[in-house]
Structure formats: structure tokens, C-alpha cells
C-alpha atoms as a PDB file:
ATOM      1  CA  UNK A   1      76.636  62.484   8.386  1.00  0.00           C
ATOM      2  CA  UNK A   2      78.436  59.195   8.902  1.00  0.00           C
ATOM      3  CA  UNK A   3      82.155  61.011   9.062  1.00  0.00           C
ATOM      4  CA  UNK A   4      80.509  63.868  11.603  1.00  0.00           C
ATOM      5  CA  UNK A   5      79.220  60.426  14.108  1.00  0.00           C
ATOM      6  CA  UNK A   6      82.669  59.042  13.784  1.00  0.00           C
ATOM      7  CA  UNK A   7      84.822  62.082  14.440  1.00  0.00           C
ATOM      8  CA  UNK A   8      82.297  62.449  17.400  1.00  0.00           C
ATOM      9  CA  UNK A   9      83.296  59.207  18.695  1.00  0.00           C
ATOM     10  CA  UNK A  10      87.020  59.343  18.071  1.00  0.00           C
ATOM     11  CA  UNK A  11      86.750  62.699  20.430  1.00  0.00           C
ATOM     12  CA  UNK A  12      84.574  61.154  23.227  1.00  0.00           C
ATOM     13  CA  UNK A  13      87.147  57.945  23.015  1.00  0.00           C
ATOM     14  CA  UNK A  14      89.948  60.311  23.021  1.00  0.00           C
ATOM     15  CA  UNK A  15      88.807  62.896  26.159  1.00  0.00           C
ATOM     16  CA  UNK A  16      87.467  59.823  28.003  1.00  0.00           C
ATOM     17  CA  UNK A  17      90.776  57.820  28.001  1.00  0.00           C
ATOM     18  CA  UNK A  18      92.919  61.204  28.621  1.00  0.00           C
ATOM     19  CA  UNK A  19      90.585  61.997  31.755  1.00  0.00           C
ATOM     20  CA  UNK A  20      90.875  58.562  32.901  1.00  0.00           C
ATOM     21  CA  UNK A  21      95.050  58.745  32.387  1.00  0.00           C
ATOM     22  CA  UNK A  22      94.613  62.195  34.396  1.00  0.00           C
ATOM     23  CA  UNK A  23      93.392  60.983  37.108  1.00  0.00           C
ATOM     24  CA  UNK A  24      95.195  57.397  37.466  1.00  0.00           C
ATOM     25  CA  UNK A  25      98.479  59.707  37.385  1.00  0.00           C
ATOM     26  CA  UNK A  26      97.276  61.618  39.974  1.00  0.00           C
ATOM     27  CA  UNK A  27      96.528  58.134  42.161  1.00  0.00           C
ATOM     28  CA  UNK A  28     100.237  57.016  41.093  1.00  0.00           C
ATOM     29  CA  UNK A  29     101.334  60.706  42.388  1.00  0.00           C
ATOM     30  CA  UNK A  30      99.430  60.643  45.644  1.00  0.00           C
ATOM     31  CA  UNK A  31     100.033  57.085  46.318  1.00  0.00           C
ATOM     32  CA  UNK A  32      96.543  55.441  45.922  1.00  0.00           C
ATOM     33  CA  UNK A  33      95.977  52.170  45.141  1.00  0.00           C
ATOM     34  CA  UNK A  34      94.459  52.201  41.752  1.00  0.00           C
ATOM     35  CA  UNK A  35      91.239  50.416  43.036  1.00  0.00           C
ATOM     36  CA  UNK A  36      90.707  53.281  44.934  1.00  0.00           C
ATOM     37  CA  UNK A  37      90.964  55.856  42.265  1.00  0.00           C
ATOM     38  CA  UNK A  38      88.923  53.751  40.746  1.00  0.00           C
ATOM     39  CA  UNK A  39      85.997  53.349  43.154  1.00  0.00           C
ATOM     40  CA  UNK A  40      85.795  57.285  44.251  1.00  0.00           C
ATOM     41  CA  UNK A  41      86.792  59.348  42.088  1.00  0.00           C
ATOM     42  CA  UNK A  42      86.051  58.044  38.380  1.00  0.00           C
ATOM     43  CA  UNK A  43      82.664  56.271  39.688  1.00  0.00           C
ATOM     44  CA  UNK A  44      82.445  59.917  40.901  1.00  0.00           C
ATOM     45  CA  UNK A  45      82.512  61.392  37.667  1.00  0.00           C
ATOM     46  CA  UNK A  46      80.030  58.898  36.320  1.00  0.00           C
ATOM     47  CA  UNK A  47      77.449  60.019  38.588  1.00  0.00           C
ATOM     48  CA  UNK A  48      77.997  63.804  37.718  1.00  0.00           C
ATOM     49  CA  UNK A  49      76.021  64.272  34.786  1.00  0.00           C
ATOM     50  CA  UNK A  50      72.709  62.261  36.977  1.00  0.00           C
ATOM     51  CA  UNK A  51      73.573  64.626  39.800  1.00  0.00           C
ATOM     52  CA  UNK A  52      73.195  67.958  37.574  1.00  0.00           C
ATOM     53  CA  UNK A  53      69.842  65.925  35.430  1.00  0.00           C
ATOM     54  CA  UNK A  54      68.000  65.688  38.784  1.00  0.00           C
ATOM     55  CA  UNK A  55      68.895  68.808  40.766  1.00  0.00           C
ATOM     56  CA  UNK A  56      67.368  70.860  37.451  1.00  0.00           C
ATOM     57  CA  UNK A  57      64.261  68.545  37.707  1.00  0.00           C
ATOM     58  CA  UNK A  58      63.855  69.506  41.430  1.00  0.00           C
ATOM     59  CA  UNK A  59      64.193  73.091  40.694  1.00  0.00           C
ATOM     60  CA  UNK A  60      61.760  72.731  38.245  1.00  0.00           C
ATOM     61  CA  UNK A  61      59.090  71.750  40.835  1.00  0.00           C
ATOM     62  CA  UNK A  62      59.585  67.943  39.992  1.00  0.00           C
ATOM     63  CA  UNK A  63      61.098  66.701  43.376  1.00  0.00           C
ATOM     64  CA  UNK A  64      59.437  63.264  43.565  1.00  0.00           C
ATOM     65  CA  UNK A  65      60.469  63.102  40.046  1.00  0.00           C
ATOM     66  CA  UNK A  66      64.108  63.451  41.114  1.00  0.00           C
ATOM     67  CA  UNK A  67      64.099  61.433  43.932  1.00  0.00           C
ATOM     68  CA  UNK A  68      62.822  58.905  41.681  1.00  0.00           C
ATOM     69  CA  UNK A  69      66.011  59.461  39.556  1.00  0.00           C
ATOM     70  CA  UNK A  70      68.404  59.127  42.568  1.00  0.00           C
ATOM     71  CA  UNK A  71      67.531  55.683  42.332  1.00  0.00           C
ATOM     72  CA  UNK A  72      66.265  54.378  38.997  1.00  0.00           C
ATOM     73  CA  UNK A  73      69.643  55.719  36.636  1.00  0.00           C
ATOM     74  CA  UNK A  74      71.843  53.827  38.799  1.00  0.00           C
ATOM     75  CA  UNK A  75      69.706  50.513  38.341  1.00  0.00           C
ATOM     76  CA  UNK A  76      69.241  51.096  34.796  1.00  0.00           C
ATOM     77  CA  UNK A  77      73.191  51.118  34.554  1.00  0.00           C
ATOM     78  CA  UNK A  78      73.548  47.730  36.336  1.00  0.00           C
ATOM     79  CA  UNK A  79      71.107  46.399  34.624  1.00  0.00           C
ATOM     80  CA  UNK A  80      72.052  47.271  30.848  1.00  0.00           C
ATOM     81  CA  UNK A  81      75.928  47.715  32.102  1.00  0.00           C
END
């Protein structure tokens, strides 16, 4: 169980920092100032996985639910980030 949590990690470590060397590359190629990259398109990606969360929990008939979501992930990452 331990070895199956820590080959889990290595690949999250390993996919995250190959994404994030994608897309700086891309910057580099396009001539963007790495601060930009930074501030669209990998805060972006961030904010994907709340975007999908609360669009299902709006379809599900939970729309105050959601909207409460828009704004309560985000503060929970600044607070505990």
C-alpha cells in the first residue's frame, strides 16, 4: 500500500512538472514573459478541475450550491495555500 501511494506521487510530480515545462516552452516560443504564462494560463489550469466540480453540481439541480463554489474553493486555496 505504501509503494502504490509513492509511485502515485512520483507520477503526479512527474506529469505536473512536464505540463508546467510544456507550457513555459511554449511562453519562451511565443515570446511571453514568463509571469504571464504564469498568471493565465497555468492559474488557468488550476481552476479547471473547480470549473468541471461546479458545472456537474448545477446540472444536478444544485445551482446555489455552485455558485457558492465559484467563490468558496478559491478562498479555501488562499487561505490553506
Amino acid at each position: 500500500l505504501f509503494l502504490a501511494f509513492v509511485t502515485s506521487v512520483g507520477w503526479i510530480y512527474s506529469s505536473a512538472t512536464e505540463l508546467v515545462a510544456i507550457l513555459s516552452t511554449f511562453g519562451v516560443i511565443l515570446g511571453a514573459n514568463p509571469s504571464v504564462v504564469g498568471l493565465t494560463v497555468l492559474a488557468w489550469g488550476n481552476s479547471a478541475g473547480d470549473l468541471v466540480g461546479n458545472v456537474a453540481i448545477a446540472k444536478s439541480g444544485f445551482a446555489q450550491m455552485a455558485l457558492h463554489g465559484c467563490f468558496g474553493a478559491p478562498l479555501l486555496n488562499i487561505l490553506l495555500g
